[in-house]
Protein backbone atom coordinates (compact mmCIF):
# COMPACT_ATOMS: atom_id res chain seq x y z
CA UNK A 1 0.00 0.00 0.00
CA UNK A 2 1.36 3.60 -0.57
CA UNK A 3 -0.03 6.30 1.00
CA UNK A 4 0.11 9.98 -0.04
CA UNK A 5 0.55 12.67 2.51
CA UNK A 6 1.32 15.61 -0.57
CA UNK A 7 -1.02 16.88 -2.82
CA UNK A 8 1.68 18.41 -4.82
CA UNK A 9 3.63 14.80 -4.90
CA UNK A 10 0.60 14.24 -6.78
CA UNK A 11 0.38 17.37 -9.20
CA UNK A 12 3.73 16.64 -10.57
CA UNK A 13 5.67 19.38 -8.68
CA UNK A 14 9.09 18.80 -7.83
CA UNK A 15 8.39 19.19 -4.00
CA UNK A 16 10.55 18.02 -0.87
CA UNK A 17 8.84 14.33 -0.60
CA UNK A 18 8.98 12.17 2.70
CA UNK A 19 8.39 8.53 3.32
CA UNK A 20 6.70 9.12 6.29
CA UNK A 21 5.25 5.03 6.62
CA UNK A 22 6.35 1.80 5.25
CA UNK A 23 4.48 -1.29 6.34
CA UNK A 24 5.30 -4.57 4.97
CA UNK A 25 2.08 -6.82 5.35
CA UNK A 26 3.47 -10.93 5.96
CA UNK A 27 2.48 -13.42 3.06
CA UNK A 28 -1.09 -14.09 3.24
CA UNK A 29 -2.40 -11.81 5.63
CA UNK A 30 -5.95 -11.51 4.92
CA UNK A 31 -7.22 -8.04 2.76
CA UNK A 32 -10.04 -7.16 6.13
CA UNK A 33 -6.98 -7.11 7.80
CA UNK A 34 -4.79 -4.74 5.21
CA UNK A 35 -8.08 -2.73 5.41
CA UNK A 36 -8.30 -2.42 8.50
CA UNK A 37 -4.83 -1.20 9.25
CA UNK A 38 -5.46 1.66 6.35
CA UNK A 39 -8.52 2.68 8.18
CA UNK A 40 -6.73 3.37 11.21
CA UNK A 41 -3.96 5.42 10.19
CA UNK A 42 -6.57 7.43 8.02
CA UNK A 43 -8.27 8.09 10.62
CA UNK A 44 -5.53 8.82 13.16
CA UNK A 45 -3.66 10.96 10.43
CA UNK A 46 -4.06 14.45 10.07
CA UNK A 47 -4.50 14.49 6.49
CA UNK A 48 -4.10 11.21 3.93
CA UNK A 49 -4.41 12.67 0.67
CA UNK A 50 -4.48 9.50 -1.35
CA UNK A 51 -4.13 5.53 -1.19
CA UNK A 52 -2.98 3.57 -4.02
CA UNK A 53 -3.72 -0.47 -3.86
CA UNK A 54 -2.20 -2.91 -6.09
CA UNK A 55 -5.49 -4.31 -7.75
CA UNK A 56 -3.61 -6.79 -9.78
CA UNK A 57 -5.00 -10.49 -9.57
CA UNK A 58 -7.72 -9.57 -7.36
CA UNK A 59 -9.46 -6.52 -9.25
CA UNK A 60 -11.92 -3.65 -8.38
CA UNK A 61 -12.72 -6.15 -5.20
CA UNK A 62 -9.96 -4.44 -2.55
CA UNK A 63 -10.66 -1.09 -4.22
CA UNK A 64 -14.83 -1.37 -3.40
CA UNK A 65 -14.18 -3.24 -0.36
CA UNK A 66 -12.14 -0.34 0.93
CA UNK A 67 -14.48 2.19 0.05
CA UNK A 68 -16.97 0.39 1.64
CA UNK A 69 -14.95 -0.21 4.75
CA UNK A 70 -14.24 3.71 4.95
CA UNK A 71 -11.46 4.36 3.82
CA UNK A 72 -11.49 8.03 1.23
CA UNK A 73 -9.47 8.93 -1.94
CA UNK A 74 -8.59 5.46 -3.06
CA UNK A 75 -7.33 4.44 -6.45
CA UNK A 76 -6.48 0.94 -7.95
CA UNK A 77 -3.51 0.00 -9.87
CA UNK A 78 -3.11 -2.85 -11.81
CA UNK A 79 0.65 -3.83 -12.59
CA UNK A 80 1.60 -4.04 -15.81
CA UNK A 81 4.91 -4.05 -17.43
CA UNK A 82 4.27 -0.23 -18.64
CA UNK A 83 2.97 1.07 -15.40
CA UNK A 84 5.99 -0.71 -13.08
CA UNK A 85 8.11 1.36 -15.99
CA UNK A 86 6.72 4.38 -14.90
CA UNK A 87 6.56 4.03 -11.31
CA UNK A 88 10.27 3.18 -11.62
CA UNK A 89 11.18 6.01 -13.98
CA UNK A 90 9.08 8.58 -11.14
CA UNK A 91 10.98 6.87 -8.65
CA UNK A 92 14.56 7.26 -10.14
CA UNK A 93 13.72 10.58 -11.06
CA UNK A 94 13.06 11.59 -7.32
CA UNK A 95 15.87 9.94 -5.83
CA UNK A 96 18.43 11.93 -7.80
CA UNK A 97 16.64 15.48 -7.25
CA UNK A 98 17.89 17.88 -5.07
CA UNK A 99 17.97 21.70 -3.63
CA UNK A 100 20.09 23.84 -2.80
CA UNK A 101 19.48 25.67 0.14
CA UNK A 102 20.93 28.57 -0.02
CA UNK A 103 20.03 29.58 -3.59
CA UNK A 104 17.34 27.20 -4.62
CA UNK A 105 18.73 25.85 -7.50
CA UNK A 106 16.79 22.49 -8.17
CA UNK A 107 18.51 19.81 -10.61
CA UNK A 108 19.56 16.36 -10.52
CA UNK A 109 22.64 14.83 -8.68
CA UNK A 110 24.20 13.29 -11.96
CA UNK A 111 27.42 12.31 -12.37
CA UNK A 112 29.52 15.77 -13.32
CA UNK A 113 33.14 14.77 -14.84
CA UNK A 114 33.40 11.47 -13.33
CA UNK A 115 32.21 12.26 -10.09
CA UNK A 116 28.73 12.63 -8.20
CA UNK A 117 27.47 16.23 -7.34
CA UNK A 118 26.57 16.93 -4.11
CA UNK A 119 27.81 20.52 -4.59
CA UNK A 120 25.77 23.38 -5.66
CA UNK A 121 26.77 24.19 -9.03
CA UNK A 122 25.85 27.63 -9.00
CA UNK A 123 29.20 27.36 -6.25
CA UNK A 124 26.84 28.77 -3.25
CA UNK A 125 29.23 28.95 0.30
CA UNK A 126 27.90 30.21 3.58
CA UNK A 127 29.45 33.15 5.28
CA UNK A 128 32.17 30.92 6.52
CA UNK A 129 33.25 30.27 3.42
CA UNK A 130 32.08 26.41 3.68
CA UNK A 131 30.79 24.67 0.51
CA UNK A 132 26.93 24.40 0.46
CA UNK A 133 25.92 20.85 0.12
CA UNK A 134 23.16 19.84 -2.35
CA UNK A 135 19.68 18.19 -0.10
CA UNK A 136 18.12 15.58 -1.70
CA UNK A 137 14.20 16.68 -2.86
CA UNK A 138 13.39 12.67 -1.59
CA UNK A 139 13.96 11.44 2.20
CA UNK A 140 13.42 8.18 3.21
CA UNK A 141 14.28 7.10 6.60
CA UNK A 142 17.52 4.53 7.24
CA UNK A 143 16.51 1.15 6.79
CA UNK A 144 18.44 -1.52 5.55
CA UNK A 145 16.03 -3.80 4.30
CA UNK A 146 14.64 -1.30 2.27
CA UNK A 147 17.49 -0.08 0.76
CA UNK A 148 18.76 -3.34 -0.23
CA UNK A 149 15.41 -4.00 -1.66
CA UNK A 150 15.69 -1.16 -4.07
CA UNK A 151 18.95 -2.21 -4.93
CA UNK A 152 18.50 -5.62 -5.45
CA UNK A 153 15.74 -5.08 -8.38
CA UNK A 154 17.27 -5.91 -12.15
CA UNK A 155 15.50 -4.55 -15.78
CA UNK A 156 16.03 -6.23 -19.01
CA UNK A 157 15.58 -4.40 -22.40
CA UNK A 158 12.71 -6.92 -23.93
CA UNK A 159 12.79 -7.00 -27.79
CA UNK A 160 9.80 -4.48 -28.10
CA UNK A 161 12.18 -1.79 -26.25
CA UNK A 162 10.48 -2.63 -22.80
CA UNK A 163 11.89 -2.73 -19.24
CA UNK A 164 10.76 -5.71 -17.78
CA UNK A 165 11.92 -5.66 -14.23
CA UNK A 166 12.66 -8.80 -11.85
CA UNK A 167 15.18 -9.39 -8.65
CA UNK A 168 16.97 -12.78 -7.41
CA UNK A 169 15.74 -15.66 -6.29
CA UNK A 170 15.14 -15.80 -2.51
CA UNK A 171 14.72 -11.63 -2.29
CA UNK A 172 12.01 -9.76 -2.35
CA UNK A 173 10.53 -6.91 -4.50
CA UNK A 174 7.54 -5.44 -3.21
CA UNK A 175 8.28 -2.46 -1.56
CA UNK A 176 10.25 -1.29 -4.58
């Protein structure tokens, strides 16, 4: 389940974005259950701006069943090889924008001559004289799992110019 806590996350503006909640349900836990635990953070949250629910295999069913269970502003996805594209592409895209925060300069963190930036390139230094440091536009909290879970996932060019997208044997995917 993702949930959205920034409307302009979903308008396409280039906003500071935080992963604020990441729950990994166990293997077969049952969907009243999944429901149930959206329904309480919705209603504990201040605002919850969106849900998304992987309807794939299942259908509209979770989608009406969480409507009907309370829970607002919820939209099914089903995975396909051209939406996991996109999600990825959104996702890459984030993870390599940044700020600067002392002139507001907003860019990517691509490789510059060989090496990463991480450096304003507008060359911004505080009073001090100390190089200002780039802040990433996407935070998501330490967690190892997690990060090894992004990094474990693999694409594939298929012959109709596709990314199909798959990880190892024995790891897991679904938080990616």
């Amino acid at each position: 389940m993702i949930v959205s806590t920034s409307p302009s996350a979903r308008a396409g503006i280039r906003a500071h974005l935080y992963l604020r909640h990441c729950h990994r349900f166990p293997l077969e836990t049952s969907y009243c259950a999944v429901i149930g635990y959206m329904k309480r953070l919705q209603d504990h949250w201040r605002t919850v701006h969106a849900i998304y629910a992987d309807k794939t295999g299942v259908g509209d069913y979770i989608v009406e069943d969480m409507e009907r269970g309370g829970l607002r502003n919820v939209t099914g996805i089903n995975f396909t090889e051209a939406s996991k594209e996109a999600m990825a592409t959104c996702l890459k895209e984030q993870m390599r924008s940044a700020v600067c925060t002392s002139c507001g300069w907003k860019g990517y963190v691509d490789a510059h001559e060989e090496e990463w930036r991480t450096t304003c390139p507008e060359g911004c230094a505080t009073e001090e004289g100390n190089i200002v440091s780039l802040r990433p536009l996407l935070h998501i909290p330490f967690d190892p799992d997690l990060f090894n879970e992004l990094n474990v996932e693999r694409y594939e060019l298929s012959k109709l110019g596709k990314l199909l997208f798959n990880h190892p044997q024995g790891t897991n995917d679904d938080r990616f």
